[in-house]
N, C-alpha and C. Protein backbone atom coordinates (compact mmCIF):
# COMPACT_ATOMS: atom_id res chain seq x y z
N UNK A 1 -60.10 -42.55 13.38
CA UNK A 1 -60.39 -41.12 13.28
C UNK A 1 -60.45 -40.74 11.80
N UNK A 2 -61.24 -40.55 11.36
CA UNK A 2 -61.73 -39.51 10.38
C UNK A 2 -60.44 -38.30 9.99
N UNK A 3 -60.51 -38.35 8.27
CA UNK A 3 -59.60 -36.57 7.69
C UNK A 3 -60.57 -35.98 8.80
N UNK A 4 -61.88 -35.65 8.65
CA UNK A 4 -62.18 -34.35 8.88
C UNK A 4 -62.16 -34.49 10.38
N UNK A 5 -62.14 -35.67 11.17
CA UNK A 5 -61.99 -35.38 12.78
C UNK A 5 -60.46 -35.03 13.23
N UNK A 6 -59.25 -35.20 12.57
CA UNK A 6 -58.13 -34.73 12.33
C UNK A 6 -57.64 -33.41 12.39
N UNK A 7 -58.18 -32.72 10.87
CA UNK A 7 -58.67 -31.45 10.67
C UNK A 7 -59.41 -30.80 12.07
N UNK A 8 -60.26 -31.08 12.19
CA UNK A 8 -61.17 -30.31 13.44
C UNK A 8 -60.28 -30.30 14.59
N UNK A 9 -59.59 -31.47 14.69
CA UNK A 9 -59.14 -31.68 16.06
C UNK A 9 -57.62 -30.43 15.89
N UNK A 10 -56.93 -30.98 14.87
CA UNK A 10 -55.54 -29.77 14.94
C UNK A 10 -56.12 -28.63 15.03
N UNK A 11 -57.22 -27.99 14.14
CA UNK A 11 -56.94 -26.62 14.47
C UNK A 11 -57.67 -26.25 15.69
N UNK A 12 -58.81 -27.08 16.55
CA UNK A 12 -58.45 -26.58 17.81
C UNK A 12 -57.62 -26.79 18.90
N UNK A 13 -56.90 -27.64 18.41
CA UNK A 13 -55.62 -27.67 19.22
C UNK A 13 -54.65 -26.53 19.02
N UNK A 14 -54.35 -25.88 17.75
CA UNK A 14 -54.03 -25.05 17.65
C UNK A 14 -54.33 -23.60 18.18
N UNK A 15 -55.82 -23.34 17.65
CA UNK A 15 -56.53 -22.23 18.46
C UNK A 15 -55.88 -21.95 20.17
N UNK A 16 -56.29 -23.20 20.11
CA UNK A 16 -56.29 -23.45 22.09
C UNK A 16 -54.78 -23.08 22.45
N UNK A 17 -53.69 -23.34 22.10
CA UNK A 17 -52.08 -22.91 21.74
C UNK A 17 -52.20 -21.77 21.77
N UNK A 18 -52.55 -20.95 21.17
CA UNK A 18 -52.37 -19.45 20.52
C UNK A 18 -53.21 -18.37 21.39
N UNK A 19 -54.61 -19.27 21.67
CA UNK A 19 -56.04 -18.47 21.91
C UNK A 19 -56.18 -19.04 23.68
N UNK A 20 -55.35 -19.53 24.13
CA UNK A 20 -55.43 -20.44 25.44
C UNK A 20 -57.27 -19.54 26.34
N UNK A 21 -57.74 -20.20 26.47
CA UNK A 21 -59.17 -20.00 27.14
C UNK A 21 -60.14 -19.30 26.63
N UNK A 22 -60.22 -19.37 25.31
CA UNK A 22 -60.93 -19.02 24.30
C UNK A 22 -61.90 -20.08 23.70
N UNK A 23 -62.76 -21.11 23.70
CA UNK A 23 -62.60 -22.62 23.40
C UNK A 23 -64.19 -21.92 22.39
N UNK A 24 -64.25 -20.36 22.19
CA UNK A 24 -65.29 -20.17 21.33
C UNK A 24 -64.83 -19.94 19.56
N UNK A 25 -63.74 -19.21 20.16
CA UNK A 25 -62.66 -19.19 18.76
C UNK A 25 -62.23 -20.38 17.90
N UNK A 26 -61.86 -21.27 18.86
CA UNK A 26 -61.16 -22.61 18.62
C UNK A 26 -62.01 -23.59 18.14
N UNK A 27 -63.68 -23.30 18.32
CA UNK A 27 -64.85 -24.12 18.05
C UNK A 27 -64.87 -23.55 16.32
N UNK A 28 -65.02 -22.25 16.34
CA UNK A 28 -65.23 -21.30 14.93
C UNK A 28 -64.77 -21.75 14.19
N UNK A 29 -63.15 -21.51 14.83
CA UNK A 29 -62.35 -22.13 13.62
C UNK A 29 -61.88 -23.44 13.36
N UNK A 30 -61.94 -24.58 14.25
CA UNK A 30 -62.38 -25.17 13.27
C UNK A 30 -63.50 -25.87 12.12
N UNK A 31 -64.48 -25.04 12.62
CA UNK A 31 -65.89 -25.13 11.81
C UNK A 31 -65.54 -24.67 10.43
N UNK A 32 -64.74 -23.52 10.63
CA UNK A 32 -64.22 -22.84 9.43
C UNK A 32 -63.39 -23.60 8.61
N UNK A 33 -62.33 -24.38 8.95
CA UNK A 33 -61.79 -25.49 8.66
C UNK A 33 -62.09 -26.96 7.88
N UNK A 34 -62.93 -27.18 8.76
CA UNK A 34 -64.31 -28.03 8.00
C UNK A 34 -64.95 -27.75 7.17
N UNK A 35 -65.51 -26.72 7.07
CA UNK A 35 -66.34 -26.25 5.64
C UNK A 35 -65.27 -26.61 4.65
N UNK A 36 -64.15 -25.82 4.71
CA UNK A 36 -63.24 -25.27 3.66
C UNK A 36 -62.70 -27.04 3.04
N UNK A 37 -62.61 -27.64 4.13
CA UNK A 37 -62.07 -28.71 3.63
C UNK A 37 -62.96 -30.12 3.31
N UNK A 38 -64.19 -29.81 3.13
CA UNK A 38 -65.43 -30.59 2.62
C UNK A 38 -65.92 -30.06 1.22
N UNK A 39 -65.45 -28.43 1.12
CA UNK A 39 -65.85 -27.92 -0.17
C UNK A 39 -64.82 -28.69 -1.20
N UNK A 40 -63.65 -29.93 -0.90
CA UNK A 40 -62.56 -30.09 -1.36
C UNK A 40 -61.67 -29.13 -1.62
N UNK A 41 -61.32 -28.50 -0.69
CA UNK A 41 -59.97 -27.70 -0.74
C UNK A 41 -59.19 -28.41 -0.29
N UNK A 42 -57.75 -28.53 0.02
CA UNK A 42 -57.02 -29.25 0.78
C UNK A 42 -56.77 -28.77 2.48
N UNK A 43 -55.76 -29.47 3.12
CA UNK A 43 -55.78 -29.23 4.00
C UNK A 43 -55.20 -27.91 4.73
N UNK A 44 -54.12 -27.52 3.83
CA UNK A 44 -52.82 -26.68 3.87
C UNK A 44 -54.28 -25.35 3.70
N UNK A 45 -55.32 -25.17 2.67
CA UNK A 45 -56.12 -24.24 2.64
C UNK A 45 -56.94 -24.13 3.50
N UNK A 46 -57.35 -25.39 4.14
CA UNK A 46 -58.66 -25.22 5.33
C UNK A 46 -58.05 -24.75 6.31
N UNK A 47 -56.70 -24.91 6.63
CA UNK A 47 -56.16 -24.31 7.92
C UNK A 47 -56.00 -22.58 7.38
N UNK A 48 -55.30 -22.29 6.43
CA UNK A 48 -55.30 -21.10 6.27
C UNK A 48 -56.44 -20.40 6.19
N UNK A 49 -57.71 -20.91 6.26
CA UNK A 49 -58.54 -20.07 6.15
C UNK A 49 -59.01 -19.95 7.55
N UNK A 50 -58.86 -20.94 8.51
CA UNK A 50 -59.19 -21.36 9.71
C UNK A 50 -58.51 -20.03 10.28
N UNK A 51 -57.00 -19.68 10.29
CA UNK A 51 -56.04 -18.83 10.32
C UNK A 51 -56.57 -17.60 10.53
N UNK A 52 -56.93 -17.29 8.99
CA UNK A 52 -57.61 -15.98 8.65
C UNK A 52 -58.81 -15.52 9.59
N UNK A 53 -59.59 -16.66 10.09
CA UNK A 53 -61.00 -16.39 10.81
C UNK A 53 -60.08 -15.80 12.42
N UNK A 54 -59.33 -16.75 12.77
CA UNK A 54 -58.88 -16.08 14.05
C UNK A 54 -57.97 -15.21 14.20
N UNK A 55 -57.38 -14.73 13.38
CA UNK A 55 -56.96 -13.11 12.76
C UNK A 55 -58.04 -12.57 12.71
N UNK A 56 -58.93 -12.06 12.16
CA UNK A 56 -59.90 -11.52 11.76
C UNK A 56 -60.90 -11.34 13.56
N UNK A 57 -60.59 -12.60 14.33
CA UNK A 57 -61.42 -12.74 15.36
C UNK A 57 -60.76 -11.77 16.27
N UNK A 58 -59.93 -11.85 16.21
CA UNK A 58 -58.84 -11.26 17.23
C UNK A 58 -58.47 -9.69 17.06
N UNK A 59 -58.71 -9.35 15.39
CA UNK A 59 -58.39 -7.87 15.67
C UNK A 59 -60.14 -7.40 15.53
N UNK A 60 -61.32 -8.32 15.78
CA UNK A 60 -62.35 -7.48 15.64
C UNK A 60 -62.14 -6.44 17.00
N UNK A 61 -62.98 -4.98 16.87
CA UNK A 61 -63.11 -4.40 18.30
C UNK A 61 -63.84 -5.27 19.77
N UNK A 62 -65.13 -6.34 19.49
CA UNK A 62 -65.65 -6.57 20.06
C UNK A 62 -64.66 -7.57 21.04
N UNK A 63 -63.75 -7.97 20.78
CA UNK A 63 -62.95 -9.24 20.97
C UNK A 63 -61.16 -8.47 21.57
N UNK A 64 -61.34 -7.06 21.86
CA UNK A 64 -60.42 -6.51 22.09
C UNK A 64 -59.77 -6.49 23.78
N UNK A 65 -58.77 -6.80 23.69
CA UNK A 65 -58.74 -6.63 25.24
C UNK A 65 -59.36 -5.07 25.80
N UNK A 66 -59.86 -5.22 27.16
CA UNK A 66 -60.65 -4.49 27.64
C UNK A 66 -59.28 -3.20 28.26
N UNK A 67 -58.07 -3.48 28.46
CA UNK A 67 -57.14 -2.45 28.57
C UNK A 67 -56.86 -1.90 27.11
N UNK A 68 -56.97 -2.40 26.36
CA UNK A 68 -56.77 -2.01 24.93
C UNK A 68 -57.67 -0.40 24.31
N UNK A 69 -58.51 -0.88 24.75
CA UNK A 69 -59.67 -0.29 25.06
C UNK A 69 -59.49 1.19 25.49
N UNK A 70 -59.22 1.25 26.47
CA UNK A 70 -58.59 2.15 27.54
C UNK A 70 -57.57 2.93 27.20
N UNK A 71 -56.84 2.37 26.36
CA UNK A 71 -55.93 3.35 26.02
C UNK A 71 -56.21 3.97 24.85
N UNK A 72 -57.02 3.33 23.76
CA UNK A 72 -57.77 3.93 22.55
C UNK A 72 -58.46 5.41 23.63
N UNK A 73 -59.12 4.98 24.00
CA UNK A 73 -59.98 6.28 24.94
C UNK A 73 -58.92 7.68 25.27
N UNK A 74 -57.98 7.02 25.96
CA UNK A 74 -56.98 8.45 26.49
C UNK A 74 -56.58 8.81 25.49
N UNK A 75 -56.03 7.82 23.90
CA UNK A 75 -55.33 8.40 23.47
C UNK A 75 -56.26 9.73 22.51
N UNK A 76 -57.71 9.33 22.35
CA UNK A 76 -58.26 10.14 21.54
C UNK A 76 -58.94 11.27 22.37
């Protein structure tokens, strides 16, 4: 196995942990992962940036739970 099949593989193993039935997030990031860590960053940075993408994924609106939703509505 390959650094970068390593890399790819933890952080969607990770994703998949955190993001359980999400396997579009978990693809992203570690794509995101890969880049970061082919540009020679290290590894400790490709995950954190991997991190950042599914933060970022997770509080977009589009990606919001659909009760979430719902209560934004009543409350405004």
């Amino acid at each position: 196995m390959t650094s970068d099949e390593v890399v790819a593989e933890t952080v969607r193993a990770w994703v998949d942990q955190s993001q359980p039935g999400d396997r579009r997030v978990a693809e992203r990031a570690a794509f995101v992962a890969l880049i970061t860590y082919r540009e020679g960053r290290n590894i400790s940075e490709a995950c954190r940036q991997a991190s950042a993408f599914v933060q970022s994924w997770i509080n977009h609106p589009a990606h919001l739970n659909p009760d979430h939703d719902v209560v934004l509505r009543l409350v405004s």
